[in-house]
N, C-alpha and C. Protein backbone atom coordinates (compact mmCIF):
# COMPACT_ATOMS: atom_id res chain seq x y z
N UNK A 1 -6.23 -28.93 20.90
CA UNK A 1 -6.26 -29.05 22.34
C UNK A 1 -6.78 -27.76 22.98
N UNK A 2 -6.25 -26.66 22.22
CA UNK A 2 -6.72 -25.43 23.23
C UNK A 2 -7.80 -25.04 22.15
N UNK A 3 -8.37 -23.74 22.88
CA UNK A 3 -10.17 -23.32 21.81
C UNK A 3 -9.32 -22.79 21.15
N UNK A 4 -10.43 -21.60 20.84
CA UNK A 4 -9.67 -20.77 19.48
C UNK A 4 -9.24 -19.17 20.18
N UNK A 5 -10.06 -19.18 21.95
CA UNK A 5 -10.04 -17.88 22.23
C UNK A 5 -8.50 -17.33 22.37
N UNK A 6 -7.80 -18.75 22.68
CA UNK A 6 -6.45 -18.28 23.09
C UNK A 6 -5.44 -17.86 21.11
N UNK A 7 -5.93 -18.59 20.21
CA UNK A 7 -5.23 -17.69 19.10
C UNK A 7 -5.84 -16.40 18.68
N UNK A 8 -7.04 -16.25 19.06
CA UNK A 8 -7.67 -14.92 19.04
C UNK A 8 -7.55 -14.14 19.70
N UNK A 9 -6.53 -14.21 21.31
CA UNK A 9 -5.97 -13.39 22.01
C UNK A 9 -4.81 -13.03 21.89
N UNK A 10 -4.10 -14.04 21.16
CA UNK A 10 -2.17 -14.15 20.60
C UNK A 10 -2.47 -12.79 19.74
N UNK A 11 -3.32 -13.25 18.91
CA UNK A 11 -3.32 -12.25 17.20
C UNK A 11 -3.89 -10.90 17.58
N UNK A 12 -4.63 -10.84 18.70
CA UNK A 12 -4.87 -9.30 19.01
C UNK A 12 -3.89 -8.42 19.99
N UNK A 13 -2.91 -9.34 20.73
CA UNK A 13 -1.80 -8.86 21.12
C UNK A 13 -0.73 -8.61 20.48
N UNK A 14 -0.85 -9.23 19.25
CA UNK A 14 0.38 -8.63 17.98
C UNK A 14 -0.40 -7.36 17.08
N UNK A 15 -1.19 -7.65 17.07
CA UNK A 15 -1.84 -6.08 16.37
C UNK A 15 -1.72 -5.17 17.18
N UNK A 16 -2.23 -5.01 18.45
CA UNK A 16 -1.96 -3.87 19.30
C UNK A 16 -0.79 -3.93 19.54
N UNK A 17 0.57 -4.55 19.34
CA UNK A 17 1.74 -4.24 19.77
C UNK A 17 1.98 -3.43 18.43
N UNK A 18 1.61 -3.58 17.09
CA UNK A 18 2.10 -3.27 15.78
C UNK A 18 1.76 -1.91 15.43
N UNK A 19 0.12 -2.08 16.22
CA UNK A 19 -0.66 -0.56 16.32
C UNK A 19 0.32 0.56 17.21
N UNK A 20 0.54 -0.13 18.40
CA UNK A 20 1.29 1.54 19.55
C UNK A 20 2.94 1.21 18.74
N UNK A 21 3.29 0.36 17.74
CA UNK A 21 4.81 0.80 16.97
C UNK A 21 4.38 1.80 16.39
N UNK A 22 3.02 1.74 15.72
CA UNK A 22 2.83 2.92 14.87
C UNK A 22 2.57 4.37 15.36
N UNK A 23 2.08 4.15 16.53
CA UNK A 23 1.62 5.06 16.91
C UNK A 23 3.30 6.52 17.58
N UNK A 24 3.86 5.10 18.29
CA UNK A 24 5.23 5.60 18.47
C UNK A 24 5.93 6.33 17.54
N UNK A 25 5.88 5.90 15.93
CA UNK A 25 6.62 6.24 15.07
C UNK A 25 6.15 7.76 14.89
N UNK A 26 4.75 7.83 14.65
CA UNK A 26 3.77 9.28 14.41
C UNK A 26 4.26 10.39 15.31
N UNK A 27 4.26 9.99 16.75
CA UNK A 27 4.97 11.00 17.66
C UNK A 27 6.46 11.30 17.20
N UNK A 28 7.32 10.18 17.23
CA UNK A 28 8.67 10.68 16.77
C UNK A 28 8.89 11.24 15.64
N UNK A 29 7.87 11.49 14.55
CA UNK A 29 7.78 12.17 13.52
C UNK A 29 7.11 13.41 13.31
N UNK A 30 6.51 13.79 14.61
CA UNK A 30 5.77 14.68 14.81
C UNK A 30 6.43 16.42 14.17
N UNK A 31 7.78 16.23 14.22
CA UNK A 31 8.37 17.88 13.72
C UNK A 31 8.93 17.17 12.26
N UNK A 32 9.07 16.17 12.02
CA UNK A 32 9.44 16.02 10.52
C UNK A 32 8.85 16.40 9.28
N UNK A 33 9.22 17.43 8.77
CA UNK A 33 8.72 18.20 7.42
C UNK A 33 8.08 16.85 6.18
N UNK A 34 6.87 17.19 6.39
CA UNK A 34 6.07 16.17 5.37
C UNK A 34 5.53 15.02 5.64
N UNK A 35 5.73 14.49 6.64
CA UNK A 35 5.64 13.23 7.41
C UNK A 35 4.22 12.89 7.96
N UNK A 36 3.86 12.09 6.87
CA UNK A 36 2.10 11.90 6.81
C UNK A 36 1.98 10.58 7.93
N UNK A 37 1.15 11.24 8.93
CA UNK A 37 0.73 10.01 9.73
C UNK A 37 0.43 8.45 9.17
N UNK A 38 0.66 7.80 10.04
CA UNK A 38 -0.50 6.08 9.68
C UNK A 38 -1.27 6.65 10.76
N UNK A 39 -1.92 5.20 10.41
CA UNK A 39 -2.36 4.53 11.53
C UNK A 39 -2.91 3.08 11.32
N UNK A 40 -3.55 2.44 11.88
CA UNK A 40 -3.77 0.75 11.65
C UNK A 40 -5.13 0.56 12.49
N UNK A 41 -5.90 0.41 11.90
CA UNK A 41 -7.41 0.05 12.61
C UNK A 41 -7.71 -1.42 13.35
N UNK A 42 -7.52 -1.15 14.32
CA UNK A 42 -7.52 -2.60 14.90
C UNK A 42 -8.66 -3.75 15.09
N UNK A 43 -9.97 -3.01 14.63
CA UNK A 43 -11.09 -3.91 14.82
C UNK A 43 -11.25 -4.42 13.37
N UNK A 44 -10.69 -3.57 11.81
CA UNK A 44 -10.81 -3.96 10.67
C UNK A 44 -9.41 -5.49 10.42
N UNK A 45 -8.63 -5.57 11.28
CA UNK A 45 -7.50 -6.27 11.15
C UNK A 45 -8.12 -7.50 11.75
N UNK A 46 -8.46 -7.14 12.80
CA UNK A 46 -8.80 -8.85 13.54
C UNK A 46 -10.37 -9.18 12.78
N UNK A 47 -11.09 -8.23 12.10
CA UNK A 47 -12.10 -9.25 11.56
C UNK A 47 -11.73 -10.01 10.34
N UNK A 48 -10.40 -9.48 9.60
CA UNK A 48 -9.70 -10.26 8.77
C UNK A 48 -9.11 -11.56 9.35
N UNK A 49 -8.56 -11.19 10.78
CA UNK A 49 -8.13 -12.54 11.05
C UNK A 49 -8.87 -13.34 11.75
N UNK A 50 -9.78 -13.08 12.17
CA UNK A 50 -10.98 -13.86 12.94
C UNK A 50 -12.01 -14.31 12.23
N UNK A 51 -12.48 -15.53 11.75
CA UNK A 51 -13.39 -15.63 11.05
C UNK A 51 -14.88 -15.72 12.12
N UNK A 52 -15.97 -15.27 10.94
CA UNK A 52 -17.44 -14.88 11.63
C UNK A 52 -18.00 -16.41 11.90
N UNK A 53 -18.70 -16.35 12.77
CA UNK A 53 -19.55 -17.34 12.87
C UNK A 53 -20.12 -18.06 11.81
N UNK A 54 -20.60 -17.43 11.03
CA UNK A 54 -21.36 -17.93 9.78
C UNK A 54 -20.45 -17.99 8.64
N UNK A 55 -18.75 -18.01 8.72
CA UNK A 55 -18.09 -18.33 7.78
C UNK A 55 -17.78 -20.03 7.85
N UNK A 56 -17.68 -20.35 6.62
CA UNK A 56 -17.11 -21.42 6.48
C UNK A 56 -15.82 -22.16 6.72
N UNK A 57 -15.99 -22.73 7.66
CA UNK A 57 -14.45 -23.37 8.42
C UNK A 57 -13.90 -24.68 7.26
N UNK A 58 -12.64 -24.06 7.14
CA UNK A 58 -12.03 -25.18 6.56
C UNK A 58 -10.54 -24.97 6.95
N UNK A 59 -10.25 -26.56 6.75
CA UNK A 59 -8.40 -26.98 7.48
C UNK A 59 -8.00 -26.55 6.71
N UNK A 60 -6.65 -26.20 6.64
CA UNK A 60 -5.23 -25.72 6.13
C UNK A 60 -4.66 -26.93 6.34
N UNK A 61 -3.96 -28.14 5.51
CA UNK A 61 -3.36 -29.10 6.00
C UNK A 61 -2.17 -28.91 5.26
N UNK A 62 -1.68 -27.52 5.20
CA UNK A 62 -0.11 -27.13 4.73
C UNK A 62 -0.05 -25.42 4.39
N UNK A 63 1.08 -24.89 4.82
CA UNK A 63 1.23 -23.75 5.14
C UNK A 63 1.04 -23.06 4.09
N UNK A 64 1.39 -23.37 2.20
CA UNK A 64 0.46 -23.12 1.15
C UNK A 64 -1.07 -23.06 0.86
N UNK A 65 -1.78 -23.65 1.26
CA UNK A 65 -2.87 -23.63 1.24
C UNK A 65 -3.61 -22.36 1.49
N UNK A 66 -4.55 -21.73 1.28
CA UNK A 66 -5.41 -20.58 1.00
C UNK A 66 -4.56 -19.62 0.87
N UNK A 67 -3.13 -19.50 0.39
CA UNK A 67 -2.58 -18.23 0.21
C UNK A 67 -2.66 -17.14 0.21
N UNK A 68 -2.52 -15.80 0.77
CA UNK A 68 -3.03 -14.68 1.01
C UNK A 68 -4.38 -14.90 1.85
N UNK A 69 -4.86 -15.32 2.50
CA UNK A 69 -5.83 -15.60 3.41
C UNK A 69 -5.64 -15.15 4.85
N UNK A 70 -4.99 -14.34 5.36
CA UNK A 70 -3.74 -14.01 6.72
C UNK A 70 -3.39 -15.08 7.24
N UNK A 71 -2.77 -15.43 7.82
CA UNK A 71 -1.92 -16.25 8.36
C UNK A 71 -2.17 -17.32 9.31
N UNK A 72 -1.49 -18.09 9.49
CA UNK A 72 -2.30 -19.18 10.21
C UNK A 72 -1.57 -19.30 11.82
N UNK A 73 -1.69 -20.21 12.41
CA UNK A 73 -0.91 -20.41 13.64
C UNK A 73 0.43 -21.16 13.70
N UNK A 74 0.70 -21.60 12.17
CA UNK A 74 2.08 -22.02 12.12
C UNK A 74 2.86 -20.58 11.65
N UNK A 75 2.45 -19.63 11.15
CA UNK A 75 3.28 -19.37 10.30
C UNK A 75 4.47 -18.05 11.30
N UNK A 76 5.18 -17.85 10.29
CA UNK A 76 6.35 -17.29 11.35
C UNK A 76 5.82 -16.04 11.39
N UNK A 77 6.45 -15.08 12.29
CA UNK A 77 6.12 -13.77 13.36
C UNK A 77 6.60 -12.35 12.04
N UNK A 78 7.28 -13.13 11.17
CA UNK A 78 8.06 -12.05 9.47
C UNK A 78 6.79 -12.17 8.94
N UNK A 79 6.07 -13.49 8.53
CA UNK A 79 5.02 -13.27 7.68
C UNK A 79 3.90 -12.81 8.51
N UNK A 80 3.61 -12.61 10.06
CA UNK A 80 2.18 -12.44 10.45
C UNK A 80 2.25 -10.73 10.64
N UNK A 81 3.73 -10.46 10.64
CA UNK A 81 4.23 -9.14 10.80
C UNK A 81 3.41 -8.28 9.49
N UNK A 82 4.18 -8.98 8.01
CA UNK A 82 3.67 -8.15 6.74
C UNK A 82 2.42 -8.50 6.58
N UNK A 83 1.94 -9.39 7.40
CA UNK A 83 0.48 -9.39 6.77
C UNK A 83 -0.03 -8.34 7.39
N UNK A 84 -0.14 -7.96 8.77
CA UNK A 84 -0.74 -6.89 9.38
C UNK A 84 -0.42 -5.38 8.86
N UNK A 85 1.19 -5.30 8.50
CA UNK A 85 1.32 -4.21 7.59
C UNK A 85 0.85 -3.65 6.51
N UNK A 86 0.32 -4.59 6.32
CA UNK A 86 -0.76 -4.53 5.06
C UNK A 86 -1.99 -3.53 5.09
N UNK A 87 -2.02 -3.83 6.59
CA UNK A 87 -3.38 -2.47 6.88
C UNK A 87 -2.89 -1.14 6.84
N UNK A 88 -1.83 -0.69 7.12
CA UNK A 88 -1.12 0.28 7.76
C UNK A 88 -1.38 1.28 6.61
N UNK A 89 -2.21 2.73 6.90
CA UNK A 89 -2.14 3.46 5.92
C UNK A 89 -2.63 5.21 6.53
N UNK A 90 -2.37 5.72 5.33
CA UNK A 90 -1.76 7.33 6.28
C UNK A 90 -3.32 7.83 6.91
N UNK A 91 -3.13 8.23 7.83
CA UNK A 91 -4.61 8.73 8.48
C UNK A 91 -5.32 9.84 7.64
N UNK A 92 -6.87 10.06 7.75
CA UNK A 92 -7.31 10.62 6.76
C UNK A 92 -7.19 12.03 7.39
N UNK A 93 -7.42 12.77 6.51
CA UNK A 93 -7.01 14.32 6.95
C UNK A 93 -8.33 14.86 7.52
N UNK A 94 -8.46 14.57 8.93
CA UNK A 94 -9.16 15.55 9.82
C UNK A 94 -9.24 17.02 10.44
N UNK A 95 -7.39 16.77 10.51
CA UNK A 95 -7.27 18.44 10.53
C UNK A 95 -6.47 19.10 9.47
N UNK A 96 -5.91 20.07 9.95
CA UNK A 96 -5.68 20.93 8.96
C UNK A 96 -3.51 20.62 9.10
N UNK A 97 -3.18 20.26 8.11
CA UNK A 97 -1.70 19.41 8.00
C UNK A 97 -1.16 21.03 8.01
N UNK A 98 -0.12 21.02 9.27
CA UNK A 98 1.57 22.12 9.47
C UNK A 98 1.73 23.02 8.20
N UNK A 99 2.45 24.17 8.37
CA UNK A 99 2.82 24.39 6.52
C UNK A 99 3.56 23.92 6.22
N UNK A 100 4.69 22.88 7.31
CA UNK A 100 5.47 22.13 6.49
C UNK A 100 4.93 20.60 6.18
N UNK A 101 3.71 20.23 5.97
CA UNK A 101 2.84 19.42 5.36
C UNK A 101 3.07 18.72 6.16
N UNK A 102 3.39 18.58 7.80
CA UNK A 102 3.42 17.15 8.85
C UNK A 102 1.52 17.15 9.27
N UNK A 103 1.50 15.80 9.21
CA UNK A 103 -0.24 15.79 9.38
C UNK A 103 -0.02 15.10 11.09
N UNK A 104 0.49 15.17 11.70
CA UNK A 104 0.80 14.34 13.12
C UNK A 104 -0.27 15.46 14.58
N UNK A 105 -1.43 15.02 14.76
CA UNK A 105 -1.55 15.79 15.85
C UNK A 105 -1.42 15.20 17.44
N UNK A 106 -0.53 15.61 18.04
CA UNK A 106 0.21 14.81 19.25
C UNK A 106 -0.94 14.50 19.94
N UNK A 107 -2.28 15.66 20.22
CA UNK A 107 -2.91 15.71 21.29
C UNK A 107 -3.85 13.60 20.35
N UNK A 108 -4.51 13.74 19.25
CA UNK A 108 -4.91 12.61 19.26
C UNK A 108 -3.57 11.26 19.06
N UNK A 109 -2.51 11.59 18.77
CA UNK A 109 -1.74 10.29 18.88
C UNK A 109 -1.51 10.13 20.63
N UNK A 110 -1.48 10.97 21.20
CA UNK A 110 -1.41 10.39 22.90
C UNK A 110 -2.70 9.75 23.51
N UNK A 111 -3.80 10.54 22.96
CA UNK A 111 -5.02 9.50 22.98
C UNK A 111 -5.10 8.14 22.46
N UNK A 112 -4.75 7.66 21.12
CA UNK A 112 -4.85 7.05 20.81
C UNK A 112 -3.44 5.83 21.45
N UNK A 113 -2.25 6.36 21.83
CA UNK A 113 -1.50 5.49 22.67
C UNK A 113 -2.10 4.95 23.56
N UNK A 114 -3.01 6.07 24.77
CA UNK A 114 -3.99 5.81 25.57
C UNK A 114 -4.69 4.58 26.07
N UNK A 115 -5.47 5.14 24.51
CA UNK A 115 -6.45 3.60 24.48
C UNK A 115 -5.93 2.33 24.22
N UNK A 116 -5.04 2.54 22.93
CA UNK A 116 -4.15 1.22 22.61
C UNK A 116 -3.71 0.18 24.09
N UNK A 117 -3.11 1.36 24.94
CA UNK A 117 -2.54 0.45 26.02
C UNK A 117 -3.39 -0.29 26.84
N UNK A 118 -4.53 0.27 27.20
CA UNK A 118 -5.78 -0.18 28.02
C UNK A 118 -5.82 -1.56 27.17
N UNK A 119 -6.33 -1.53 25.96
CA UNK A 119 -6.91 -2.55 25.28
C UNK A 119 -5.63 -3.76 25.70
N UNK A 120 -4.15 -3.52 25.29
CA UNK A 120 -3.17 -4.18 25.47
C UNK A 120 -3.54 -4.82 27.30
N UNK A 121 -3.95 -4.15 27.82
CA UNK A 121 -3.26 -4.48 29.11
C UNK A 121 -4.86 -5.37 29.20
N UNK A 122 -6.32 -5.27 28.91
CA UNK A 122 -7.53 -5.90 28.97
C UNK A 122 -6.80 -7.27 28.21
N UNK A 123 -6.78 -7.13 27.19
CA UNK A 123 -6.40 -8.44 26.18
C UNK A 123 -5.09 -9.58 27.21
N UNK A 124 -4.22 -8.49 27.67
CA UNK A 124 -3.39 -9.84 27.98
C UNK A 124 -3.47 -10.06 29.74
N UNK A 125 -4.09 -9.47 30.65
CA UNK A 125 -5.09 -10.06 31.77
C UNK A 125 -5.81 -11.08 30.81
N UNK A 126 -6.71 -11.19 30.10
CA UNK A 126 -7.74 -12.06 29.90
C UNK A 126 -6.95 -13.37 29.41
N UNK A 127 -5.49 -13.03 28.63
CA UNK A 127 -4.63 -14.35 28.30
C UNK A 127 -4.35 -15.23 29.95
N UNK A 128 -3.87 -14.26 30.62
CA UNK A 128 -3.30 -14.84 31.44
C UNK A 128 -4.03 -15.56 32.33
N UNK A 129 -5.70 -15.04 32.55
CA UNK A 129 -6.33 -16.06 33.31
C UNK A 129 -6.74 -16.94 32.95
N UNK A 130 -7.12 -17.21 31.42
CA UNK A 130 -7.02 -18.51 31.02
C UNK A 130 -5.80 -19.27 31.12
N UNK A 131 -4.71 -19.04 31.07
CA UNK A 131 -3.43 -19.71 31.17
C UNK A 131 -3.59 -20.29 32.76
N UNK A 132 -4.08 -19.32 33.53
CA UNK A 132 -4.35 -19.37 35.38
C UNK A 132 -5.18 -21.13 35.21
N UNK A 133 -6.27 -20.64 34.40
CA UNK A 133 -7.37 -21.26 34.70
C UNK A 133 -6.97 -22.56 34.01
N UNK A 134 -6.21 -23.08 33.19
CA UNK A 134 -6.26 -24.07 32.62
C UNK A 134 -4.42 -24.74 33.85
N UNK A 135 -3.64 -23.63 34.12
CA UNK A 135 -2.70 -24.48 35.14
C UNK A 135 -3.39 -25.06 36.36
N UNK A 136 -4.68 -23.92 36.55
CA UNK A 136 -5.11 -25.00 37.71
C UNK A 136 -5.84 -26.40 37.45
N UNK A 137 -6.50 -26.13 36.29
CA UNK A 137 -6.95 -27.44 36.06
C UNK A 137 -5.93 -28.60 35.96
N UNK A 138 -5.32 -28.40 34.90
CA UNK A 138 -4.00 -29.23 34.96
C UNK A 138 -3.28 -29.61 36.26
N UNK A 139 -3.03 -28.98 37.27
CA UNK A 139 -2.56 -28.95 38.38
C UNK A 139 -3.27 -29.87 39.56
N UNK A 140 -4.45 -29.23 39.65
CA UNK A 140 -5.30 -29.99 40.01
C UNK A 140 -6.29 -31.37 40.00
N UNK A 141 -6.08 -31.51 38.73
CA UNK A 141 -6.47 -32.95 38.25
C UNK A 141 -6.39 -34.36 39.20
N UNK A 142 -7.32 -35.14 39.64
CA UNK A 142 -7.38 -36.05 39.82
C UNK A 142 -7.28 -37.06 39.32
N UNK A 143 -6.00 -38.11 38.87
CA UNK A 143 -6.20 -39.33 38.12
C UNK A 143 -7.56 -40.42 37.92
């Protein structure tokens, strides 16, 4: 009934919520002795979950089916959770890591909260006017 833009807007609002957890965690770890950043790339995650144009579409007609393939639109919020965790890995060493080996630099994790939120707040305006746009249709409808 609905396209596909609206599960392609669900699944990029759970990555960017999963992304600024991470990002949160990096700051609160920021004085912890040893405490190697993540981070989670958000355009490498949704091309996993978004398939390309020129991929081959095929049904899932049970929640087994293509296993390890990410997740589908049935599946629960535990499994779409570990699948995205899956990306999650320590940031590469750009600068130069504390002497007590913390690799966290606040000035780019506040940037990168930054942007995260913009994107969050673009992505779910664009949910909501389709939601707009389809209550008015619905609403509006002439028998």
């Amino acid at each position: 009934m609905f396209s596909g833009i609206y599960d392609v807007l669900g699944k990029s609002l759970d990555v960017l919520s999963d992304r600024q957890n991470i990002i949160a965690s990096n700051v609160a770890n920021a004085n912890t002795p040893g405490y190697k950043a993540k981070e989670l790339n958000f355009e490498q995650v949704m091309k996993s979950l978004v398939p390309s144009a020129d991929s081959l579409n095929m049904k899932a007609t049970s929640q087994k089916d293509l296993a390890g393939g990410g997740y589908t639109a049935g599946s629960s919020s535990e499994t779409q959770s570990n699948y995205i965790k899956s990306f999650v890995h320590n940031q590469k060493d750009e600068t130069v890591p504390a002497l007590d080996g913390n690799t966290v630099d606040l000035s780019k994790e506040m940037s990168d909260m930054s942007s995260n939120a913009i994107r969050f707040q673009a992505v779910a305006g664009l949910l909501s006017k389709k939601f707009a746009t389809l209550t008015y249709a619905v609403t509006n409808a002439t028998p």
